[in-house]
Protein backbone atom coordinates (compact mmCIF):
# COMPACT_ATOMS: atom_id res chain seq x y z
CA UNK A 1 7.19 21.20 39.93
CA UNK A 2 6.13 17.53 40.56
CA UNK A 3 8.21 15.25 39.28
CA UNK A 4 7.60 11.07 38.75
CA UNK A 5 10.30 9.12 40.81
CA UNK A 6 10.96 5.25 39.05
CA UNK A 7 8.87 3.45 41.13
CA UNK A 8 5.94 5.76 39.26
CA UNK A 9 5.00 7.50 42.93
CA UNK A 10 4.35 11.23 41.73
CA UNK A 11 6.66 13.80 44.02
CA UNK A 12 6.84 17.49 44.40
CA UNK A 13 10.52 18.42 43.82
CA UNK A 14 12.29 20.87 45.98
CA UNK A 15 12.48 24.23 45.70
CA UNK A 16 14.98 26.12 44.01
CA UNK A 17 17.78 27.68 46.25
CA UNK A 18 17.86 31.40 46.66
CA UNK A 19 19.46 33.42 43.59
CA UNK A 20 22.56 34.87 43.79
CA UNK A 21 20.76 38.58 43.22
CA UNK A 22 18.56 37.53 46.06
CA UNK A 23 20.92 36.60 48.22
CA UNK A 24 22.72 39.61 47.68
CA UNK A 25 20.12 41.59 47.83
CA UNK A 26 19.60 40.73 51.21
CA UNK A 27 22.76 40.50 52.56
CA UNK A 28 23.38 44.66 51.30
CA UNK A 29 19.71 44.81 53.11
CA UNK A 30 20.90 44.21 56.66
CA UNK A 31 24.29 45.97 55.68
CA UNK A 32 21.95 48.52 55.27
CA UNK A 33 20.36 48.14 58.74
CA UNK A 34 23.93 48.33 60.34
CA UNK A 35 24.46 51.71 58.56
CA UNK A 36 21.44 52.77 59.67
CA UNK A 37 22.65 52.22 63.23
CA UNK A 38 25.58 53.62 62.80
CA UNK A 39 23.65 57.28 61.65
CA UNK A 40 21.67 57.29 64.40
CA UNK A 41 23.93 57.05 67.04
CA UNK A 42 26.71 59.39 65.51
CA UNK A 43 24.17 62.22 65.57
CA UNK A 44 23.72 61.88 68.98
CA UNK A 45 26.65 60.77 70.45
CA UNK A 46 27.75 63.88 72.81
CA UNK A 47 24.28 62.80 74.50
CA UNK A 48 25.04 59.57 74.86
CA UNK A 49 28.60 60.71 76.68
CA UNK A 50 27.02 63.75 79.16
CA UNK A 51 24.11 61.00 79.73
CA UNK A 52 26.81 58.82 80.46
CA UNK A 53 28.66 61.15 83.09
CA UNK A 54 25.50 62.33 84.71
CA UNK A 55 23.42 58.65 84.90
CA UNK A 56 26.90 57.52 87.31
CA UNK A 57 27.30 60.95 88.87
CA UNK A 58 30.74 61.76 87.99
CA UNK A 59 32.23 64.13 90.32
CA UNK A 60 33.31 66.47 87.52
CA UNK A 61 29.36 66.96 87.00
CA UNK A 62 27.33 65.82 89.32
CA UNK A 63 26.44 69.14 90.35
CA UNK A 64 25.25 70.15 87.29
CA UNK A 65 21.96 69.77 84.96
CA UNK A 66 21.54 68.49 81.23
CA UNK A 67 22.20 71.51 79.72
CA UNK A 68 24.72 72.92 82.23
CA UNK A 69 27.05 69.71 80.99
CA UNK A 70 26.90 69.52 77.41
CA UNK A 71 28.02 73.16 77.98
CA UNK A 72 30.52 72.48 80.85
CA UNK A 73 32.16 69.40 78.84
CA UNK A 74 33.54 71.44 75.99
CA UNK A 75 35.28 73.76 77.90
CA UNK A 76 37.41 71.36 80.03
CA UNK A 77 37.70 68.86 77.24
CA UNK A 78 37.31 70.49 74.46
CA UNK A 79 34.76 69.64 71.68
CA UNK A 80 36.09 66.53 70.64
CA UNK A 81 35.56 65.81 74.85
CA UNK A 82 31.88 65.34 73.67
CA UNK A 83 32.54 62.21 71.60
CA UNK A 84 34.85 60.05 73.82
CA UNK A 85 33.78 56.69 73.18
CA UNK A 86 32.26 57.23 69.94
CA UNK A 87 34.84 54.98 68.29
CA UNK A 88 33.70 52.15 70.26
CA UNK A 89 30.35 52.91 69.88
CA UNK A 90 30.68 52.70 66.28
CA UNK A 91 32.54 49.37 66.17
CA UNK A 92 29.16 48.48 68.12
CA UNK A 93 26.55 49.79 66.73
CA UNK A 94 27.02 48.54 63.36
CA UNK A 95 26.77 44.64 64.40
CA UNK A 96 24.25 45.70 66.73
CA UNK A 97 21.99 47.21 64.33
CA UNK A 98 22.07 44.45 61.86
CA UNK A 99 21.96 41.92 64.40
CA UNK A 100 18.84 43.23 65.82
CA UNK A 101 17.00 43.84 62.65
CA UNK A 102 17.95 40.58 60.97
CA UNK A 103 17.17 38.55 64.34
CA UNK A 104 13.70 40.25 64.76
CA UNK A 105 12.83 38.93 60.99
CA UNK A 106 13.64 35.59 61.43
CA UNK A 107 12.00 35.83 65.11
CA UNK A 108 8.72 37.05 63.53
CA UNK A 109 9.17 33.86 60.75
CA UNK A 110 9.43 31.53 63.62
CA UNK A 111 7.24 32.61 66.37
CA UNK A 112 4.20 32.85 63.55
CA UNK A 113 5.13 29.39 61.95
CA UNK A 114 6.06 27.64 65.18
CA UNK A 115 3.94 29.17 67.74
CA UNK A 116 0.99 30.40 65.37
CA UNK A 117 1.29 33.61 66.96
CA UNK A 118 0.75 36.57 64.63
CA UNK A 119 -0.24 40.46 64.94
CA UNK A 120 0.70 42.64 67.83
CA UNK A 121 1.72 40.27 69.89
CA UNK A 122 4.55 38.66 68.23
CA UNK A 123 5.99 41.54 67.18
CA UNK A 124 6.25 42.62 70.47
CA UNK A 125 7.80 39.07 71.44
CA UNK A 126 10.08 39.21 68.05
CA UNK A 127 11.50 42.82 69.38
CA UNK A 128 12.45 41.36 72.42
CA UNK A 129 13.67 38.33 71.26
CA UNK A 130 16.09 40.21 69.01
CA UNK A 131 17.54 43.32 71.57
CA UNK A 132 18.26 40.27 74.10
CA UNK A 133 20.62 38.88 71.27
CA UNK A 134 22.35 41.79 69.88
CA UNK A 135 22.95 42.88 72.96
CA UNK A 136 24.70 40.03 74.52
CA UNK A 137 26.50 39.87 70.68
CA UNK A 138 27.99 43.11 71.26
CA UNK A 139 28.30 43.55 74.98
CA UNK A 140 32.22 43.89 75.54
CA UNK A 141 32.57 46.65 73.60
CA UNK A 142 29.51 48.59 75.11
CA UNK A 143 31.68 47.43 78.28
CA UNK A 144 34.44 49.86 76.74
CA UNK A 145 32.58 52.35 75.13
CA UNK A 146 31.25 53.06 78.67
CA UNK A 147 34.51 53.22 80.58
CA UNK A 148 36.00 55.66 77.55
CA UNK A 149 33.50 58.02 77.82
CA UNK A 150 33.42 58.50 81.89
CA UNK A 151 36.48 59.39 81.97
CA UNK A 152 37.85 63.40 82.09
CA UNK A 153 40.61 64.37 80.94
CA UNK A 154 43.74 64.36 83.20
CA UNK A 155 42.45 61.48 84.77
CA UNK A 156 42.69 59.03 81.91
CA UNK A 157 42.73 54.99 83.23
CA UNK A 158 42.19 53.60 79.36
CA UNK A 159 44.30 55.06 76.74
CA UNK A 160 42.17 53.52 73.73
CA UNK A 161 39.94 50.64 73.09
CA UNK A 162 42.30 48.21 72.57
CA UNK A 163 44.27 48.90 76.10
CA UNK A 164 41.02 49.25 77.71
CA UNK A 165 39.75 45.27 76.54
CA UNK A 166 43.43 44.39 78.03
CA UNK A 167 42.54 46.17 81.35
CA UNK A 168 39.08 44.42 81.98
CA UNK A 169 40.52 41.64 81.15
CA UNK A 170 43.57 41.15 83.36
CA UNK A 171 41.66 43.38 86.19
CA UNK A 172 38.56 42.00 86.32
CA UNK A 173 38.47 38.74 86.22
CA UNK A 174 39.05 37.57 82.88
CA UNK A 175 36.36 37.19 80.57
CA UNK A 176 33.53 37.31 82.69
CA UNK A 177 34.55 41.44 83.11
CA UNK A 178 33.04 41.98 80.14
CA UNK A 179 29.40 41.28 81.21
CA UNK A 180 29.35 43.22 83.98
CA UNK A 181 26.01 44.65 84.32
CA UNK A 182 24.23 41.94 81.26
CA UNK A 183 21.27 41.10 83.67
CA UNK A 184 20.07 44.27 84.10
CA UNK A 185 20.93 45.19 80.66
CA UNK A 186 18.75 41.58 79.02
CA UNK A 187 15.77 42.78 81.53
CA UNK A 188 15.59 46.22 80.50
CA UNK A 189 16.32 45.37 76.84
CA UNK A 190 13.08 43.03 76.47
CA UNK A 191 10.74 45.95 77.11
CA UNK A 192 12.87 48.56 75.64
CA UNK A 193 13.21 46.83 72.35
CA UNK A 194 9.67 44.90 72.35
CA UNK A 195 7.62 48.32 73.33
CA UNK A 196 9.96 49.70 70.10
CA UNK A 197 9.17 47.27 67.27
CA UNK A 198 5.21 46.82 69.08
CA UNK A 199 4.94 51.04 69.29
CA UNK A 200 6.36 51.46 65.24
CA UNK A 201 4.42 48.53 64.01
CA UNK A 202 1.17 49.64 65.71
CA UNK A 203 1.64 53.04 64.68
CA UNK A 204 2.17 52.10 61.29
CA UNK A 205 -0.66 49.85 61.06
CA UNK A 206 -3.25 52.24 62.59
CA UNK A 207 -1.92 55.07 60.35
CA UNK A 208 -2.30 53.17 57.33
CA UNK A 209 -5.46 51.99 58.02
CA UNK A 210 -7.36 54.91 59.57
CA UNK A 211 -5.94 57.95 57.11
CA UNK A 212 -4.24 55.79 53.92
CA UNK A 213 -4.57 59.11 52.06
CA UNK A 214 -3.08 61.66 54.36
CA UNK A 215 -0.02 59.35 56.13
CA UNK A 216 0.79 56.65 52.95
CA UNK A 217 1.59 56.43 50.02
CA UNK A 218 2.74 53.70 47.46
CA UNK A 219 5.82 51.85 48.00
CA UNK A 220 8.39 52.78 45.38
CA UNK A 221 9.43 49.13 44.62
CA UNK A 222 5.76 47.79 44.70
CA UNK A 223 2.95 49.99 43.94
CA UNK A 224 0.22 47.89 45.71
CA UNK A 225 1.79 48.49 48.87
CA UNK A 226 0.84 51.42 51.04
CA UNK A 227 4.05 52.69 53.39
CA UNK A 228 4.44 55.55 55.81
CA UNK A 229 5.80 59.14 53.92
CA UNK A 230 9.07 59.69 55.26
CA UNK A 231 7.92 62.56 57.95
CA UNK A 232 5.64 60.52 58.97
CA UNK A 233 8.14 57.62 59.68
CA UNK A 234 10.42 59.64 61.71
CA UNK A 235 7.29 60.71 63.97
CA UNK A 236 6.45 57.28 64.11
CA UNK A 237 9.87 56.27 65.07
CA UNK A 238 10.68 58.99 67.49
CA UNK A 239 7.65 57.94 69.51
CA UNK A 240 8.45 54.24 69.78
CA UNK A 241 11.51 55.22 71.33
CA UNK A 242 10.12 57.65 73.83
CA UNK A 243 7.73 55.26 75.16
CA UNK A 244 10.26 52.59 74.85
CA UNK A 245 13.18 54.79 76.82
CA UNK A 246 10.93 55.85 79.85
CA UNK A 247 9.44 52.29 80.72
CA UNK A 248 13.50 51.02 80.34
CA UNK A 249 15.24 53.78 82.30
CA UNK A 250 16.00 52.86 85.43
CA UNK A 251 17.59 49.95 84.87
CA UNK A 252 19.87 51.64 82.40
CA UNK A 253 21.00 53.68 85.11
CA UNK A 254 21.88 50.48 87.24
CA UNK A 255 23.21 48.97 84.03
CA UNK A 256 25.67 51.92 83.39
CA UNK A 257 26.52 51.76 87.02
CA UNK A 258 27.51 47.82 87.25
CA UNK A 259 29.29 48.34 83.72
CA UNK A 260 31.66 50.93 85.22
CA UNK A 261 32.55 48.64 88.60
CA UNK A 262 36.16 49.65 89.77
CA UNK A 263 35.71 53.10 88.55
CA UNK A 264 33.47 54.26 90.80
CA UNK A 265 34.49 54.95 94.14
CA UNK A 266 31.05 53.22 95.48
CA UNK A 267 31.44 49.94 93.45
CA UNK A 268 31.20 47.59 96.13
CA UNK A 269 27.75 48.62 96.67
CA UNK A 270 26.72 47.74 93.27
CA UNK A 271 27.75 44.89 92.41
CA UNK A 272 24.32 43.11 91.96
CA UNK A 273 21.02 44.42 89.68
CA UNK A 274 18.61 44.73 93.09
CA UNK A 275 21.68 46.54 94.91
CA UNK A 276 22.41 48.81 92.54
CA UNK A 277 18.71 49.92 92.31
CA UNK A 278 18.10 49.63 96.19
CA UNK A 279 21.39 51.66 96.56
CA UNK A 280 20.37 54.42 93.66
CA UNK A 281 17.15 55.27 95.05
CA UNK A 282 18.29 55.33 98.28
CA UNK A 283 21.61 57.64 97.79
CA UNK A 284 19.79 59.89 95.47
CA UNK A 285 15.74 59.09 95.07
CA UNK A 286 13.66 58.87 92.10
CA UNK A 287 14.03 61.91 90.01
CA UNK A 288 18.04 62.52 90.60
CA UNK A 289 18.80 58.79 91.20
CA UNK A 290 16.83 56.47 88.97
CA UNK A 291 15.63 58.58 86.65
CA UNK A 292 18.96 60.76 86.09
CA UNK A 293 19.05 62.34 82.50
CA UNK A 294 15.64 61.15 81.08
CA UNK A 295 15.19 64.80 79.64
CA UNK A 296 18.63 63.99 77.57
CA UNK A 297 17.29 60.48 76.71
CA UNK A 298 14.16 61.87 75.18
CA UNK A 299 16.53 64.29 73.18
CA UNK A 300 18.61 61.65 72.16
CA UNK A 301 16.06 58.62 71.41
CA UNK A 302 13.72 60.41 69.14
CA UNK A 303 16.09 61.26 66.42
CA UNK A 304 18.11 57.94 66.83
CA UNK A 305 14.81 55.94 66.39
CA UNK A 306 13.49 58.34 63.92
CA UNK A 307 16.75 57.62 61.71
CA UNK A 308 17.05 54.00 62.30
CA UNK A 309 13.27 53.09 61.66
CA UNK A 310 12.94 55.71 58.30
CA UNK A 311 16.13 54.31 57.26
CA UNK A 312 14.94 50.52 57.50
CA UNK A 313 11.89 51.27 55.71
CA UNK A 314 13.54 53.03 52.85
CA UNK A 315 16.16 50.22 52.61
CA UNK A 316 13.23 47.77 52.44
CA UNK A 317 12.16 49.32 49.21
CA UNK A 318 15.21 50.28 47.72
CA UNK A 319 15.97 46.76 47.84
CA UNK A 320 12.65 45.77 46.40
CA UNK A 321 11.69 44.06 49.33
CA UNK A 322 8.20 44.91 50.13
């Protein structure tokens, strides 16, 4: 609206502010994303826990395979043996997940208005940009969600989250204690979470635009836009995170290593991301060392991405955001 000012100078007023509904409807979108987290991970938590136990070779298991563990775990723990943790990892995921998704948005705002970056190539920087801060958001209580789940029963140092945060923190130095293990964790993040977002959104795009009539169809909340059907979403998905999970593995392994520190009887020769690897590979190689549990991972990342990405895309139309 332009508007004439007393000295007769002719102005553009400002825009309105966001409406209420809008604001709303955004802020129920990225609760959305949170929830969306929060499915994906409970369905595979017991992976997440024997992944857990076999990336730091915990004596109870380190003999033992993928298979041979999710097996072996309910009979000395009992089932609900495969889920220790999972009430961290909840408390977690769900500011991780809408953290992530909300900062890769904005990211992909300001890296195309700022930098005048668009396409591939900012997505891939937006991803990264946004795992690097959830991550360090949520880090002390993937700190505790780590040390819950290695232990065994019998053998219990943490008796719940609450007493574990206490522990660290009087233990360990305070603080600090919590970010054990970040550096690796912020350098295997950027690829993990760029190759994501860049794998989906190239997908997506190539899908759309080579077979429109076989992989899309209209958006529900805005007819003129073509999205991925919802099988074709969770392929989509599943596949980001494969590719994703394999480039990012090894230093999850010296991540999950540095994280548990005091618990491992070996700790003082990990205290550092390039000793950690150097000492992995050269206790236990490439396949059984740095690459422990990638079989589980692929198990575990494809329906976790599947749900989180098919989730975000259905919550984008629900909330009539396309």
């Amino acid at each position: 609206v332009t508007v004439v000012t007393d000295s007769g100078a002719r102005e553009r007023s400002p825009p309105p502010p966001p409406a209420p509904q809008q604001r709303g409807a955004f802020l129920h979108f990225y609760s959305w994303k949170g929830i969306a987290g929060c499915c994906a991970k409970t369905t595979i938590a017991p992976l997440d826990r024997v992944k857990i136990l076999l990336q730091a070779h915990n004596h109870h298991y380190k003999h033992l395979g993928v298979f041979s563990t999710l097996c072996a775990v309910p009979k000395k723990e009992g089932y609900l043996g495969l889920y220790k943790g999972n009430g961290a990892m909840m408390i977690r995921i769900f500011p991780y997940g809408a953290i992530q998704f909300m900062a890769f948005d904005q990211y992909k705002k300001v890296i195309k208005k700022q930098l005048g970056i668009s396409g591939h190539v900012h997505q891939l920087m937006a991803g990264s940009m946004a795992g690097i801060t959830a991550v360090i958001c949520t880090y002390p209580l993937d700190m505790v969600r780590v040390r819950l789940a290695f232990q065994v029963k019998g053998e219990h140092k943490y008796m719940g989250i609450i007493h574990a945060f206490k522990m660290i923190y009087t233990k360990e130095g305070g603080f600090p204690g919590f970010y054990r293990g970040l550096m690796p964790t912020v350098v295997g993040m950027a690829p993990y979470a760029g190759f994501s977002f860049f794998t989906f959104g190239t997908l997506k795009s190539i899908g759309l635009a080579q077979a429109p009539n076989l992989l899309g169809r209209p958006s529900l909340d805005n007819p003129d836009v073509l999205v991925l059907k919802t099988h074709v979403n969770l392929l989509c998905g599943g596949i980001a995170g494969a590719i994703a999970q394999t480039i990012s593995y090894p230093l999850d392994v010296t991540r999950r290593r540095m994280q548990l520190g005091a618990v491992l009887p070996d700790s003082d020769k990990c205290l550092t991301m390039v000793q950690t690897l150097k000492y992995v590979y050269q206790q236990h190689g490439i396949r059984r060392g740095l690459y422990r549990g990638l079989s589980l991972n692929y198990i575990r990342c494809i329906p976790s991405q599947a749900v989180a990405f098919t989730t975000y895309e259905l919550m984008k139309q629900f909330l009539h955001l396309n």
